[in-house]
Protein backbone atom coordinates (compact mmCIF):
# COMPACT_ATOMS: atom_id res chain seq x y z
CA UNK A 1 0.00 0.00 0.00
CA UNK A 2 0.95 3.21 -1.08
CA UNK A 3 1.51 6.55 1.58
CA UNK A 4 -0.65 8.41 -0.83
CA UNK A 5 -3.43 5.88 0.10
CA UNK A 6 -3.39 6.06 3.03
CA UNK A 7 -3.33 9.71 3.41
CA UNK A 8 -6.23 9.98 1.03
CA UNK A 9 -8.26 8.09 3.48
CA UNK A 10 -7.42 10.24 6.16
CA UNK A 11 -8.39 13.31 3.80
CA UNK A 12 -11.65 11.37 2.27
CA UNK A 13 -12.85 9.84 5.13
CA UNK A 14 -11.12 11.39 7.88
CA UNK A 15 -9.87 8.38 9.80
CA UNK A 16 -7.19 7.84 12.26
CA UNK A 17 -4.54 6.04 12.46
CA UNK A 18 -6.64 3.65 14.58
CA UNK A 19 -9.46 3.85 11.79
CA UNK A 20 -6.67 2.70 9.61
CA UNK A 21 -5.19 -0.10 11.35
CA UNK A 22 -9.41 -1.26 11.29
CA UNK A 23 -9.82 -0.65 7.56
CA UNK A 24 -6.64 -1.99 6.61
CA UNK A 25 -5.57 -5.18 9.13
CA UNK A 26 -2.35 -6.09 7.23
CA UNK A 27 -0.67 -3.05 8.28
CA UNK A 28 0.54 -2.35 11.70
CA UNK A 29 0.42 0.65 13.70
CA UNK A 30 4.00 1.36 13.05
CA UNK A 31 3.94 1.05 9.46
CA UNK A 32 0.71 3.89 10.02
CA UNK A 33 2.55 5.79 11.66
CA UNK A 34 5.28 5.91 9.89
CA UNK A 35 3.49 6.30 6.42
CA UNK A 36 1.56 8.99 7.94
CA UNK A 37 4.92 11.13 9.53
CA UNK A 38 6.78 10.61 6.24
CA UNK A 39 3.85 12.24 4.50
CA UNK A 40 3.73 15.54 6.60
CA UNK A 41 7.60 15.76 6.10
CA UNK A 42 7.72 15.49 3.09
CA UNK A 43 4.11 16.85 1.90
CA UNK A 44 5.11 20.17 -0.38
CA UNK A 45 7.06 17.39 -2.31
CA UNK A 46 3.03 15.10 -2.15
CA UNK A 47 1.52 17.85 -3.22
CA UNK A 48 3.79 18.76 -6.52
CA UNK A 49 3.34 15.57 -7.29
CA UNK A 50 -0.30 15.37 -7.04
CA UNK A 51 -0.74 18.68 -9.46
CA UNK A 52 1.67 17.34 -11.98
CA UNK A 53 -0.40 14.29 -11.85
CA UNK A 54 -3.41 16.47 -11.88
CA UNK A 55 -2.57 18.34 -15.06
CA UNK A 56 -1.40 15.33 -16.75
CA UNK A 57 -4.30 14.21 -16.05
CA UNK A 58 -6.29 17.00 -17.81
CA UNK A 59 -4.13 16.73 -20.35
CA UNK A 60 -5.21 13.56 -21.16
CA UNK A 61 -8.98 14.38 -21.04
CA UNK A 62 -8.51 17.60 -23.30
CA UNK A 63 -6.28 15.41 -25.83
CA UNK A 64 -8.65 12.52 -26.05
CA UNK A 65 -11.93 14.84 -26.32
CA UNK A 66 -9.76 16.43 -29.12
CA UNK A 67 -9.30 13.00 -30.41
CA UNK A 68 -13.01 12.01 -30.40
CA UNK A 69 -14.25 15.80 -31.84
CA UNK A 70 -11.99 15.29 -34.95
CA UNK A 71 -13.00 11.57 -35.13
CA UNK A 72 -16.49 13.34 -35.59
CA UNK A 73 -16.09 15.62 -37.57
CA UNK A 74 -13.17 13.01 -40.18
CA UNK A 75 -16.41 10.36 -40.01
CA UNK A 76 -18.77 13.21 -40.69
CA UNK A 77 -16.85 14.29 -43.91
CA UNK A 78 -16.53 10.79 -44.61
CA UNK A 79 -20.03 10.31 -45.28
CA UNK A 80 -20.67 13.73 -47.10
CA UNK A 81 -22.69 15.48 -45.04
CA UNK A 82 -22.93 19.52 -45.40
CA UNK A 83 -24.40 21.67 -42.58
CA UNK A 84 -27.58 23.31 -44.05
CA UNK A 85 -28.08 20.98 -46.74
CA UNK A 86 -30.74 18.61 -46.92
């Protein structure tokens, strides 16, 4: 399991460490603990990371609606049709 996971259940859900250890038996309190303390030292470094990830993200999305409008529009002058025509 990944710090970011369990940090976005604290965030999501707002559960403690003791909500943790409950949701998520395979992980000791220690390990918790420790996931959780590494996060807040190192969380301007989390959060970088999460808006690159963000934007790539939206990247993505904008590039593949792109994709699918010129799909539409290649299939549409494929089949001849003319706007206002009939």
């Amino acid at each position: 399991m990944k710090v970011v996971e369990l940090v976005t259940s604290v965030h999501a859900y707002g559960w403690s460490p003791e909500e943790l250890h409950f949701q998520y038996p395979h992980l000791s309190m220690s390990h918790i603990y420790s996931a959780l303390a590494y996060y807040w030292e190192h969380k301007e470094e989390f959060l970088i990371d999460a808006t690159s990830t963000a934007r790539l993200k939206l990247t993505e999305v904008k590039n593949t609606r792109q994709d699918d409008t010129n799909a539409i529009y290649n299939l549409i002058n494929q089949i001849g049709y003319k706007s206002g025509r009939g």
